[in-house]
Structures are given as C-alpha cells and as structure tokens.
C-alpha atoms as a PDB file:
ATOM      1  CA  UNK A   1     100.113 114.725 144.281  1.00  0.00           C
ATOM      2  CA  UNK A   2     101.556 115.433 140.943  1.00  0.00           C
ATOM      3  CA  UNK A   3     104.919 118.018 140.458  1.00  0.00           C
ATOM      4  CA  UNK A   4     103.780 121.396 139.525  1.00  0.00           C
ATOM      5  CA  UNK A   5     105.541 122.226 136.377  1.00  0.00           C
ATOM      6  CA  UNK A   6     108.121 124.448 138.310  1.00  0.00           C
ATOM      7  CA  UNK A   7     109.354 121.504 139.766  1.00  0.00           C
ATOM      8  CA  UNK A   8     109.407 119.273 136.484  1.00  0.00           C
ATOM      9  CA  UNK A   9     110.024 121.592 133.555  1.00  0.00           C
ATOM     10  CA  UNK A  10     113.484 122.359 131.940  1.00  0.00           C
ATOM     11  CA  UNK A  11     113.975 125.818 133.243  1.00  0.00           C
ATOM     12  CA  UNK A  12     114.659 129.280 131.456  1.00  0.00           C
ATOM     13  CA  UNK A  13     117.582 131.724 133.091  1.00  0.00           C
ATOM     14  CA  UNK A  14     116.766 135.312 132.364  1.00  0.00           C
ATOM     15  CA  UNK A  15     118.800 138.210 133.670  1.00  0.00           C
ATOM     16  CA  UNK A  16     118.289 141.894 133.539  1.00  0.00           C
ATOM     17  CA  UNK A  17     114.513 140.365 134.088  1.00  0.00           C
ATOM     18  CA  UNK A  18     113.236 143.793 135.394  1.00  0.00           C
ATOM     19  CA  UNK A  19     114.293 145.676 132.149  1.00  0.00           C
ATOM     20  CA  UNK A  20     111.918 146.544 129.073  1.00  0.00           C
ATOM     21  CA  UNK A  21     113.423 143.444 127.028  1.00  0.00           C
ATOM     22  CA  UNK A  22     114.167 141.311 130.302  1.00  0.00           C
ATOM     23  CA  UNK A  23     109.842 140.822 130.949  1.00  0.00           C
ATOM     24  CA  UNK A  24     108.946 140.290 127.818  1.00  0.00           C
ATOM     25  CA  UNK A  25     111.461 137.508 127.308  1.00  0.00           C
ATOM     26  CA  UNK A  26     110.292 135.933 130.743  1.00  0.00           C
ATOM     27  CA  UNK A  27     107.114 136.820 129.744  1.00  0.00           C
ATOM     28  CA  UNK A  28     107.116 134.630 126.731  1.00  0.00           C
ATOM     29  CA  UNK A  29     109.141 131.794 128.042  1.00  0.00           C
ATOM     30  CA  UNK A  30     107.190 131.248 130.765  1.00  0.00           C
ATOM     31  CA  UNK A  31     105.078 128.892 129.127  1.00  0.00           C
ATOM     32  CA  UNK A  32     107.432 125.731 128.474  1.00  0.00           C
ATOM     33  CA  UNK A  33     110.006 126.498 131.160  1.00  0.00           C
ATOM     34  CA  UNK A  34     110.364 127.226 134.660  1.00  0.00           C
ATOM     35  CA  UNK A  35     111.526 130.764 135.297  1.00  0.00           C
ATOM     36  CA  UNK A  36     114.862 131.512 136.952  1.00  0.00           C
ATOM     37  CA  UNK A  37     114.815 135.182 137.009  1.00  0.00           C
ATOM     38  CA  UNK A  38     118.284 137.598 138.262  1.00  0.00           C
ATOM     39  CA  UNK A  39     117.360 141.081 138.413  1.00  0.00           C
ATOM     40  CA  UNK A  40     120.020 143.864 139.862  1.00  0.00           C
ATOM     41  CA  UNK A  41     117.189 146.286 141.775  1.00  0.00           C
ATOM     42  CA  UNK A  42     114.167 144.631 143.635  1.00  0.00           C
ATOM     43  CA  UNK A  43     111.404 146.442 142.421  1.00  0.00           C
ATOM     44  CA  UNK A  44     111.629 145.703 138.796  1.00  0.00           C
ATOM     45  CA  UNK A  45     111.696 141.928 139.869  1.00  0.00           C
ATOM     46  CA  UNK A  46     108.797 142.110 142.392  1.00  0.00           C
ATOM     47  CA  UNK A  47     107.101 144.119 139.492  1.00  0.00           C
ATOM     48  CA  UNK A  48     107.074 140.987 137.490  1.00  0.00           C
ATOM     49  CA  UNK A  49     107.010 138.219 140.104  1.00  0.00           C
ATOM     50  CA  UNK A  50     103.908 139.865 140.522  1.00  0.00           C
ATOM     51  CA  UNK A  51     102.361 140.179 136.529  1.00  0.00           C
ATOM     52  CA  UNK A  52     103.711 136.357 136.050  1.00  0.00           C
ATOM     53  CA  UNK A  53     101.635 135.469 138.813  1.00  0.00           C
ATOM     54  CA  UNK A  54      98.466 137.251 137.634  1.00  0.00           C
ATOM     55  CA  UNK A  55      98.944 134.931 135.065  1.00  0.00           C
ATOM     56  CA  UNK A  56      99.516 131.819 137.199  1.00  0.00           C
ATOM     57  CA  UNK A  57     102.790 131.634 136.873  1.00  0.00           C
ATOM     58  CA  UNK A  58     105.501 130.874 139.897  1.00  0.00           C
ATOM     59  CA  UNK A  59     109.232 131.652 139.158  1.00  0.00           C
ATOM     60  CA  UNK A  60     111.736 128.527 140.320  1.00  0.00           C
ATOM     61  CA  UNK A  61     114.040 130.960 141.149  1.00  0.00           C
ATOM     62  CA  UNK A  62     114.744 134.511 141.491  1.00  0.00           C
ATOM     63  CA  UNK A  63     117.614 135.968 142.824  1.00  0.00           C
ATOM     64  CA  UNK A  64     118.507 140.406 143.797  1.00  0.00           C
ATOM     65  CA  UNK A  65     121.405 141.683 143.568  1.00  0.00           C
ATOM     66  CA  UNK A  66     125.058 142.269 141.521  1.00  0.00           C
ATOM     67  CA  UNK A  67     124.497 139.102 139.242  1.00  0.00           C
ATOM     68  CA  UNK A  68     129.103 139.231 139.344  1.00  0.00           C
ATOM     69  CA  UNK A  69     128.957 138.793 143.198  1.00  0.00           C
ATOM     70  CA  UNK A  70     129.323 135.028 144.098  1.00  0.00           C
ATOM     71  CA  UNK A  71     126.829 135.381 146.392  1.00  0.00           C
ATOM     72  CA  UNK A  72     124.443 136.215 143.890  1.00  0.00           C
ATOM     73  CA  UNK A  73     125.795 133.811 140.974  1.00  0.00           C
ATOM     74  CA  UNK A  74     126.537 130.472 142.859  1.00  0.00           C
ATOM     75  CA  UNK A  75     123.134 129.963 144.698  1.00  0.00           C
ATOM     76  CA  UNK A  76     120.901 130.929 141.577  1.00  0.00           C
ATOM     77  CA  UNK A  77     123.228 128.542 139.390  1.00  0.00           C
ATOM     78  CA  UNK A  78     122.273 125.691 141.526  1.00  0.00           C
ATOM     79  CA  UNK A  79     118.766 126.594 141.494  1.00  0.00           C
ATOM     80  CA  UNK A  80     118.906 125.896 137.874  1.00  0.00           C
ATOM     81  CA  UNK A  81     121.143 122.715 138.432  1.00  0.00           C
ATOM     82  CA  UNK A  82     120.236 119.950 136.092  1.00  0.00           C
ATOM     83  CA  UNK A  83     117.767 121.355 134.904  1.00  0.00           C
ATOM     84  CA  UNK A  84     119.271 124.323 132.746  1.00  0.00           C
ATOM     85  CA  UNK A  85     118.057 124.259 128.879  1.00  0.00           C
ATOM     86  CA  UNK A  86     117.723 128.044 128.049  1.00  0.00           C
ATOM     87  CA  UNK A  87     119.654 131.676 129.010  1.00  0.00           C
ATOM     88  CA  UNK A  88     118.972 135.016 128.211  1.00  0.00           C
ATOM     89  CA  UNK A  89     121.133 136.881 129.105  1.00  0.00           C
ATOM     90  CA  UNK A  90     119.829 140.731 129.184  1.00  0.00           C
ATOM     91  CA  UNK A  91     121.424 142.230 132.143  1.00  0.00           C
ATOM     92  CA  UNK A  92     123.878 145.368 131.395  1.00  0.00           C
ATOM     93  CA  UNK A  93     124.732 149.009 131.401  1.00  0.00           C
ATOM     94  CA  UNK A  94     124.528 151.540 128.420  1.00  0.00           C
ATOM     95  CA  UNK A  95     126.294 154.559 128.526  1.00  0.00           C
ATOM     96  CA  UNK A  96     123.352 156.629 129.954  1.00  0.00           C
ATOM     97  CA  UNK A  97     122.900 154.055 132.881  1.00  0.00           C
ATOM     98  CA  UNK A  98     126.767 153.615 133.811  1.00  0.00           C
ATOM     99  CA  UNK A  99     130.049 155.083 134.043  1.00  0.00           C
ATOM    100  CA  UNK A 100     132.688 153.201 131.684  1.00  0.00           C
ATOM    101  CA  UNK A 101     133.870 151.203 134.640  1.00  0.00           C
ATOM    102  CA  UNK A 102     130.304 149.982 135.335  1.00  0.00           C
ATOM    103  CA  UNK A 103     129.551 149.046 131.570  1.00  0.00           C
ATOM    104  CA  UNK A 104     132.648 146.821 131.339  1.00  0.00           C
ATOM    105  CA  UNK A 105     132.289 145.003 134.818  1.00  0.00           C
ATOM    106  CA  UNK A 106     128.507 144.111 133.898  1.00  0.00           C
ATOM    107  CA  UNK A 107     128.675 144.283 130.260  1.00  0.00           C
ATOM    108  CA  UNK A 108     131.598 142.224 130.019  1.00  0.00           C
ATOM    109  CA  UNK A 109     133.446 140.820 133.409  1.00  0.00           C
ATOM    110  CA  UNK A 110     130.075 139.673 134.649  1.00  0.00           C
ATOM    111  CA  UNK A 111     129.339 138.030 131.547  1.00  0.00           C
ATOM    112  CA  UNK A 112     132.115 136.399 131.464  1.00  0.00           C
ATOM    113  CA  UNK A 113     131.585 134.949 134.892  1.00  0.00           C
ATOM    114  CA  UNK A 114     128.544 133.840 133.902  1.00  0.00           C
ATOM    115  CA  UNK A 115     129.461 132.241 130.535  1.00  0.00           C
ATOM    116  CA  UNK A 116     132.048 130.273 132.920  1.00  0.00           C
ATOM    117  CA  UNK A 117     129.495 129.405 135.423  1.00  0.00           C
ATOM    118  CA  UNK A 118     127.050 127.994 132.631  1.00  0.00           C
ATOM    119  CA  UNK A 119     130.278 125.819 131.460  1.00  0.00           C
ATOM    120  CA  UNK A 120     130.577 123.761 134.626  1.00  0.00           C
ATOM    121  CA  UNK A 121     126.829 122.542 134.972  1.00  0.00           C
ATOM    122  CA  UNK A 122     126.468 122.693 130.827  1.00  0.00           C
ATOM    123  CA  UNK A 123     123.853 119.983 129.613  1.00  0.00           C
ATOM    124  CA  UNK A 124     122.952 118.889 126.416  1.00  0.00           C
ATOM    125  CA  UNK A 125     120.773 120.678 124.635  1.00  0.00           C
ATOM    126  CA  UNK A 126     121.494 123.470 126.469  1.00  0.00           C
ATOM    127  CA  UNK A 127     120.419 126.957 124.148  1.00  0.00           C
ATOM    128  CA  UNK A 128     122.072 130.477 125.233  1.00  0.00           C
ATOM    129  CA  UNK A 129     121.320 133.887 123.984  1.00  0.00           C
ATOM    130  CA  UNK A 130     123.432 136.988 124.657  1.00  0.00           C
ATOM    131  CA  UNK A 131     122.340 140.268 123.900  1.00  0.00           C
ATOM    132  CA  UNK A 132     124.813 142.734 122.723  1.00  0.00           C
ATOM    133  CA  UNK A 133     124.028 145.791 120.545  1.00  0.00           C
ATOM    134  CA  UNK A 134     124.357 147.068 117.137  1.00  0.00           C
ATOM    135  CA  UNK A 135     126.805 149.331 119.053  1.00  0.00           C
ATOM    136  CA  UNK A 136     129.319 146.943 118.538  1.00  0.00           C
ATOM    137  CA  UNK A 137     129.520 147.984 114.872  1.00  0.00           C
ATOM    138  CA  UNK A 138     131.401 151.334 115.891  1.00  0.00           C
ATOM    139  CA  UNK A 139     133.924 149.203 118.148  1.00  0.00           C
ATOM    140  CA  UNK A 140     137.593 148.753 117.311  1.00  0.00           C
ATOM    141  CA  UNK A 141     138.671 145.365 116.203  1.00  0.00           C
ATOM    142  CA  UNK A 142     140.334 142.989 118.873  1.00  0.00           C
ATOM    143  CA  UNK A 143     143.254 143.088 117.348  1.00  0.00           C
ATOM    144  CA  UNK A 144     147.159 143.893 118.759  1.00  0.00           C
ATOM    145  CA  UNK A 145     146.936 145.361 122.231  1.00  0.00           C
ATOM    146  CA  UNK A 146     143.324 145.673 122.652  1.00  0.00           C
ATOM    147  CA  UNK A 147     143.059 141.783 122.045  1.00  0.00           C
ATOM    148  CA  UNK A 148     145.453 140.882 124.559  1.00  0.00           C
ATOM    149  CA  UNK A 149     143.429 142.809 127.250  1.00  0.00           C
ATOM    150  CA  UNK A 150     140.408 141.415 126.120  1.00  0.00           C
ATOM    151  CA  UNK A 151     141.613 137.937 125.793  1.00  0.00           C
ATOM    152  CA  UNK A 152     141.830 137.931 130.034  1.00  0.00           C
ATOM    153  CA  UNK A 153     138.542 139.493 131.735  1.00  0.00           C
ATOM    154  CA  UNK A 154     138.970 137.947 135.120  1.00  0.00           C
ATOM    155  CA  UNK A 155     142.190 139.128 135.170  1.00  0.00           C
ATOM    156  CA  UNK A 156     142.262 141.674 138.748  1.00  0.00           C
ATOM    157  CA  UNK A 157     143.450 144.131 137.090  1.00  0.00           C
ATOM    158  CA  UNK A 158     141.289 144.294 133.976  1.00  0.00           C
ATOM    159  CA  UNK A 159     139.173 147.791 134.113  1.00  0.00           C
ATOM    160  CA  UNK A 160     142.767 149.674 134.850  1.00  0.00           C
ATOM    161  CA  UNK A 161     144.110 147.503 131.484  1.00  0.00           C
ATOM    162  CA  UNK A 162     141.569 148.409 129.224  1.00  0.00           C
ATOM    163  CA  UNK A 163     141.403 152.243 130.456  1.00  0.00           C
ATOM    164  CA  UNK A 164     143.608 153.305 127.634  1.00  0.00           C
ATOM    165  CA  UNK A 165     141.260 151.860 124.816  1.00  0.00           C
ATOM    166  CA  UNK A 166     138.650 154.211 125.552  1.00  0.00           C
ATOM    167  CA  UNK A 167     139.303 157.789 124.773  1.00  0.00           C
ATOM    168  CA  UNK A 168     138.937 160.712 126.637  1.00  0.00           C
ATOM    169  CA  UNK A 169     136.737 161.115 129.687  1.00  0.00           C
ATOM    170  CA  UNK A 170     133.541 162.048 128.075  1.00  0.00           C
ATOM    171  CA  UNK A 171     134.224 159.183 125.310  1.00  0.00           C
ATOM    172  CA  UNK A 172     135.173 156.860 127.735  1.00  0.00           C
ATOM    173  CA  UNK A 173     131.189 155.470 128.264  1.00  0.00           C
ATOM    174  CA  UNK A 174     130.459 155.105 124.874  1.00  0.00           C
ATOM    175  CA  UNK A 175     133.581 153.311 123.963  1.00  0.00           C
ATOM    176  CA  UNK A 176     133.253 151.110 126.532  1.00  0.00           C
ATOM    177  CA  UNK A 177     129.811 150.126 125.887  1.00  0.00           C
ATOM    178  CA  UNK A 178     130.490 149.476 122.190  1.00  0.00           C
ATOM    179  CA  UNK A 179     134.043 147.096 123.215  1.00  0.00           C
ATOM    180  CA  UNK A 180     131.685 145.562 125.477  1.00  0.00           C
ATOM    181  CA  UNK A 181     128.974 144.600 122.804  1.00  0.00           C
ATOM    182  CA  UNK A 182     131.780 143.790 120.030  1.00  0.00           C
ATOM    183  CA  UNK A 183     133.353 141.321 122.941  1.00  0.00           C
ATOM    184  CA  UNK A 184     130.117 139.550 123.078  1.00  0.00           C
ATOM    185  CA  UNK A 185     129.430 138.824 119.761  1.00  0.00           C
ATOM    186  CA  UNK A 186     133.346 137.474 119.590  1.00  0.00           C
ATOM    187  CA  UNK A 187     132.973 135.551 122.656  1.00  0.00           C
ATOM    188  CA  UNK A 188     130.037 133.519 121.470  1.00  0.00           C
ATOM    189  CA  UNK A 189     132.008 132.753 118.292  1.00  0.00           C
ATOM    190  CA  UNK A 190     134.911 131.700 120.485  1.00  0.00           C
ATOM    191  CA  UNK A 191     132.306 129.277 123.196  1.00  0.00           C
ATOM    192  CA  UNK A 192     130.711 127.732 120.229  1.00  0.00           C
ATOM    193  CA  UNK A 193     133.469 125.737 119.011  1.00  0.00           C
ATOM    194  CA  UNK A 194     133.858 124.337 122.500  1.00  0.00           C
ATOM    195  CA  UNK A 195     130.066 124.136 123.555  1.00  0.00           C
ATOM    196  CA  UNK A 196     128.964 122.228 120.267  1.00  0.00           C
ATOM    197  CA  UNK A 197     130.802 118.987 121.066  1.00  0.00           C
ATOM    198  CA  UNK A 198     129.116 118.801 124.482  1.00  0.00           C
ATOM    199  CA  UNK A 199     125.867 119.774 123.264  1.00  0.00           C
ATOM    200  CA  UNK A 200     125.046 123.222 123.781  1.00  0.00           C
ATOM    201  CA  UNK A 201     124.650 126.189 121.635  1.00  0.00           C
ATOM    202  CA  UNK A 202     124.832 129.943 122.247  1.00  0.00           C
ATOM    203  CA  UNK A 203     124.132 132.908 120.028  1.00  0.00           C
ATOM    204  CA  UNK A 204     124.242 136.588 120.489  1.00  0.00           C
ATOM    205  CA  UNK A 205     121.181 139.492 118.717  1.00  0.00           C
ATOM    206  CA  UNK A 206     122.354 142.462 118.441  1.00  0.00           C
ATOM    207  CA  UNK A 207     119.519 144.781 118.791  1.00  0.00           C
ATOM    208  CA  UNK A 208     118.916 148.303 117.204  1.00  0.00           C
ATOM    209  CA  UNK A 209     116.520 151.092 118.537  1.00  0.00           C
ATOM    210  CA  UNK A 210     114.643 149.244 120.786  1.00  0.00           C
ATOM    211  CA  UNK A 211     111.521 151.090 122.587  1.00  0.00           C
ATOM    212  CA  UNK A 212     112.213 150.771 125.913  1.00  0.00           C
ATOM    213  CA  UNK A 213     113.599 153.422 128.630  1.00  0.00           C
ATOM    214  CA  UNK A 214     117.176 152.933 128.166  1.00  0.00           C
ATOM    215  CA  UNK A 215     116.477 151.978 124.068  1.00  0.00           C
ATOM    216  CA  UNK A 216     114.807 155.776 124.226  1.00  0.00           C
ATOM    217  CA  UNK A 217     116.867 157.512 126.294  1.00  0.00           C
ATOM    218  CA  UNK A 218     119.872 156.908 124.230  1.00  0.00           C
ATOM    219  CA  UNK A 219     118.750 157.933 121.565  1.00  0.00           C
ATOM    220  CA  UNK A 220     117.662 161.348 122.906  1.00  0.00           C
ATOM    221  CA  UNK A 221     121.300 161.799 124.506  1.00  0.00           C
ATOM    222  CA  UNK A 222     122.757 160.343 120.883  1.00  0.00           C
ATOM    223  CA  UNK A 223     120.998 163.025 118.954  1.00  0.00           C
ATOM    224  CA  UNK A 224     120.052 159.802 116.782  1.00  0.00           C
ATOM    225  CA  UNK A 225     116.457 160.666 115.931  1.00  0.00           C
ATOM    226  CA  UNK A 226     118.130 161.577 112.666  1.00  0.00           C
ATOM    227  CA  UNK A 227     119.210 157.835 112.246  1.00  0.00           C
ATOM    228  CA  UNK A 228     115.971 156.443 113.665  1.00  0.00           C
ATOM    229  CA  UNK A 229     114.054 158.571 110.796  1.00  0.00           C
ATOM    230  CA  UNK A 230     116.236 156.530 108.288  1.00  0.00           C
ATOM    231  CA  UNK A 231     115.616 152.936 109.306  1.00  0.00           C
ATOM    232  CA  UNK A 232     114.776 150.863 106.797  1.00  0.00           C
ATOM    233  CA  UNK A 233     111.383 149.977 108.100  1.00  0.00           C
ATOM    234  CA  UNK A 234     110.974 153.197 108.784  1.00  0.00           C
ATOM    235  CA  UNK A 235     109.549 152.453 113.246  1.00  0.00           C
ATOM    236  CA  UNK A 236     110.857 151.899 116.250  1.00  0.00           C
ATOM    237  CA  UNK A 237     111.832 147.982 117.850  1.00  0.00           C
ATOM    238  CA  UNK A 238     109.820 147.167 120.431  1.00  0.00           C
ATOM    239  CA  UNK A 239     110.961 144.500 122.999  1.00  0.00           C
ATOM    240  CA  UNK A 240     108.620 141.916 121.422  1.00  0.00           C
ATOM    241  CA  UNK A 241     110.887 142.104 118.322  1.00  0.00           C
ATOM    242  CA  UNK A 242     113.462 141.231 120.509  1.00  0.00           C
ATOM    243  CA  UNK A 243     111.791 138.196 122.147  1.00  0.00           C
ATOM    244  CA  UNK A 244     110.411 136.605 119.071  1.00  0.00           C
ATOM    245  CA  UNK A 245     114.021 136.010 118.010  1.00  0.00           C
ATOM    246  CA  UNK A 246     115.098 134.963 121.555  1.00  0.00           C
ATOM    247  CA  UNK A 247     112.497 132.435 121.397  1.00  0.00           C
ATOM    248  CA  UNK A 248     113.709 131.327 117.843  1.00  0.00           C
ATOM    249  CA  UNK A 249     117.223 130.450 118.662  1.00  0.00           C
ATOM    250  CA  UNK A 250     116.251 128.457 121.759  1.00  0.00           C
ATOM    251  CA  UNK A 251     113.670 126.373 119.853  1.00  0.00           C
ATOM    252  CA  UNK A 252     114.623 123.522 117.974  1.00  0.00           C
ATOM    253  CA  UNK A 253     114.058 125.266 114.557  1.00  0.00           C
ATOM    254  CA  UNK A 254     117.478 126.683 115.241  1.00  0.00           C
ATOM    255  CA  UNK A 255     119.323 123.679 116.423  1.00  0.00           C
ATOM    256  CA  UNK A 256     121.739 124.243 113.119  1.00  0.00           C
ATOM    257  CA  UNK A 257     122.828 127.992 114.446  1.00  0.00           C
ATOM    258  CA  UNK A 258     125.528 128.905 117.002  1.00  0.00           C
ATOM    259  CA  UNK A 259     128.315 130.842 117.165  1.00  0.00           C
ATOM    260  CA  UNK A 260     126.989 133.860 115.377  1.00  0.00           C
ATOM    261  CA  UNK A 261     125.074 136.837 115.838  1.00  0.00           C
ATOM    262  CA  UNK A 262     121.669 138.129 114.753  1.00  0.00           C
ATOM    263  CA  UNK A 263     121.046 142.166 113.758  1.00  0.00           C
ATOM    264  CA  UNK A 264     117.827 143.018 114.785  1.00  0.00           C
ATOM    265  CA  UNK A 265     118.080 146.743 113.635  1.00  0.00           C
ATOM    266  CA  UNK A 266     115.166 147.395 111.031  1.00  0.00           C
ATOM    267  CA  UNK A 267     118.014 147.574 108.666  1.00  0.00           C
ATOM    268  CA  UNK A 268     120.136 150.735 110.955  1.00  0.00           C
ATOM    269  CA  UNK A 269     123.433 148.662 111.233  1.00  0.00           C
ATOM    270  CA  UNK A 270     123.328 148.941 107.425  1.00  0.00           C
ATOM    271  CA  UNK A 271     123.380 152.478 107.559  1.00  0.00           C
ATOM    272  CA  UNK A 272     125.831 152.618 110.131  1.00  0.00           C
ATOM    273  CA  UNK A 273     128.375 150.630 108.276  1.00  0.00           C
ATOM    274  CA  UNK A 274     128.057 152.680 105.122  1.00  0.00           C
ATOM    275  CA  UNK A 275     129.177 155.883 107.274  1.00  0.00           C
ATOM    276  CA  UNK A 276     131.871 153.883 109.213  1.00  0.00           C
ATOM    277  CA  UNK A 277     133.157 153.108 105.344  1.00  0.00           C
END
C-alpha cells in the first residue's frame, strides 16, 4: 500500500488556522503540503478540519490550545519533525480581541517561542512567513530603552518591563499591538542573517484593511472608514490577497527574498506615513 501524501509530503505549519486569513492560507497550501494546523479555540479548527475534508483533505497535525504553552508547542513541533518546509504564522491578538498584556504574550512572547522552536529542528529549504500589520508603521523605533526590553522576550519579567512603553490605560492596547507588529518585522530582519547560512528563509507581510472579522471590526472601533475611503485602490483586502503573497514567498520564485517585509495595504501605509511626517 502506497503512503498517502500526509505521510510523504513536506508539511505546511499554519497557526491562527481558525481565523479569516488562517483558512484561506491552509486552504491554499493544502495542495503540495501536509497540513499542520494550531488553532487557540476548537471550533474554528473543527470548522475547517471539516471544509478541508469536504475536499479530501486530512490535516497531519492539528493541535488546540495556547500555541506559548509547552504542552501545546513541543508535541505539534514534532509532528512536523523532519518534515518542516513552510510556516505561517497567523495566530495573534489586535487591540479589539485582547487586553495589552494578551497582545504582547501572543503577538510577541509566543512568537518568539516559536521562532526558537523552528530554530532547533530548522531544515534546509525551510520558508517562514510572519504576519505583522501595517500597524507597525505608527510604532516607536527600538531604540534606547525600548530596545533593551525588546531585545529579551523570554525574559520572566517581560510584560511588567515593557508596561511603561505603552501609554495610558486606554492607549495601552493599541500601543502594544503596533510594538508587537514593528518587533516582527525587526525580528525577521534579525533571524535572516542567521537562518540563510543553514538554509532557511523567513519573511514578514504586513497587511492593511483586511476583510475579515477582526480586519472589520477595527476599523469600526478606529473610526478608519475615513482612511479605508482613501486607499489607493480604492476596496477592501480580502484574505485571498493575503494568501497569494504567502504562497509567493514560500515558493521557489522567492528563494532570493528574506529578511524583509511585504506591505500589502492597497497603498494605506503610504498614506499613513505622510501623516506620521
């Protein structure tokens, strides 16, 4: 009896797979890798456990629960031992899903743990994609004290550290989400020059107004309709935007980029940065 392709095929890690962007990017791998799929809630998951299979296809791996928990982290990571060739990494908290303690531990700390986990099984040819925001263009540089905190996010006492950086209470979300998305896009800068010598790449997209439930429902709290009416392109992003560059920078038509990110904004961040100067 021959291997299923499951069993043979380099496999795709996706986390956050339950969100808007999270299924489309399984959705859309699913046809040259095995899935490994990390979802926080169970119903999301089972939600599209059950559409992949519809469509005849069987996850490798799926795992419930706080993807920062070693309980969670360690057994999926060896589900995916070996055989690792592509992350997406989608899972995190915006300011209208989390408080600001929240959006740094999964934003950031969990990342991190993951980025470290990924390091000690790393195989070449190994592709990873973070997903951080166009949010990350309102952040304060790393720079001076900020940097110092940021340069430690294991550290025990890391929330408490960075507490100061954020503002008042009401602030506090906000900031945090935007440090969070700013870190991400430095951190894959800062993996990249010691991933590319063993093989691997990673890359972050930062995406704009994105039509999903927590793309839409910021934008309501925001009060950014205004901004959304002057896009460039002049619409909304829709997950599928999102995915088509995923796919991109995993295939080998990107094997030349790492280390940078990717605005996938309709042309907003451009907008942004002319009122930020």
């Amino acid at each position: 009896m021959s291997n299923s392709p499951e069993q043979t095929w380099p496999v795709a890690l996706v986390t956050g797979a339950g969100g808007g962007m999270g299924q489309v990017i399984a959705a859309r791998l699913a046809d040259r890798y095995a899935l490994a799929l990390s979802e926080f809630r169970e119903e999301p998951l089972a939600q599209l456990v059950n559409m992949l299979a519809a469509q005849g296809v069987n996850p490798a791996a799926t795992a419930t629960g706080d993807l920062g928990s070693p309980q969670v982290l360690e057994p999926l990571m060896a589900s995916c031992k070996g055989r690792l060739k592509a992350v997406v990494h989608t899972a995190g908290h915006s300011p209208q899903t989390g408080t600001w303690r929240q959006i740094l531990d999964i934003n950031l700390v969990t990342t991190a743990k993951l980025l470290d986990a990924i390091e000690a099984q790393m195989e070449p040819g190994l592709a990873v994609v973070l997903i951080a925001s166009m949010g990350r263009l309102v952040s304060p540089p790393a720079e001076g004290a900020l940097g110092e905190v940021l340069e430690n996010p294991l550290a025990p006492d890391f929330l408490d550290r960075m507490e100061p950086f954020l503002g008042d209470e009401a602030q506090k979300p906000y900031s945090a989400y935007a440090i969070t998305k700013m870190w991400v896009a430095r951190e894959v800068n800062r993996r990249a020059i010691s991933w590319g010598p063993r093989g691997a790449r990673i890359m972050s997209i930062s995406p704009g107004m994105i039509y999903t439930r927590m793309g839409t429902s910021a934008v309501a709290e925001a009060g950014a309709d205004v901004l959304l009416e002057q896009t460039p392109v002049r619409r909304w992003g829709t997950p599928m935007d999102i995915a088509n560059v995923a796919e991109f920078i995993l295939s080998d038509k990107a094997s030349f980029l790492t280390g940078s990110d990717i605005l996938v904004d309709g042309g907003t961040g451009q907008i942004i940065q002319a009122l930020k100067g």
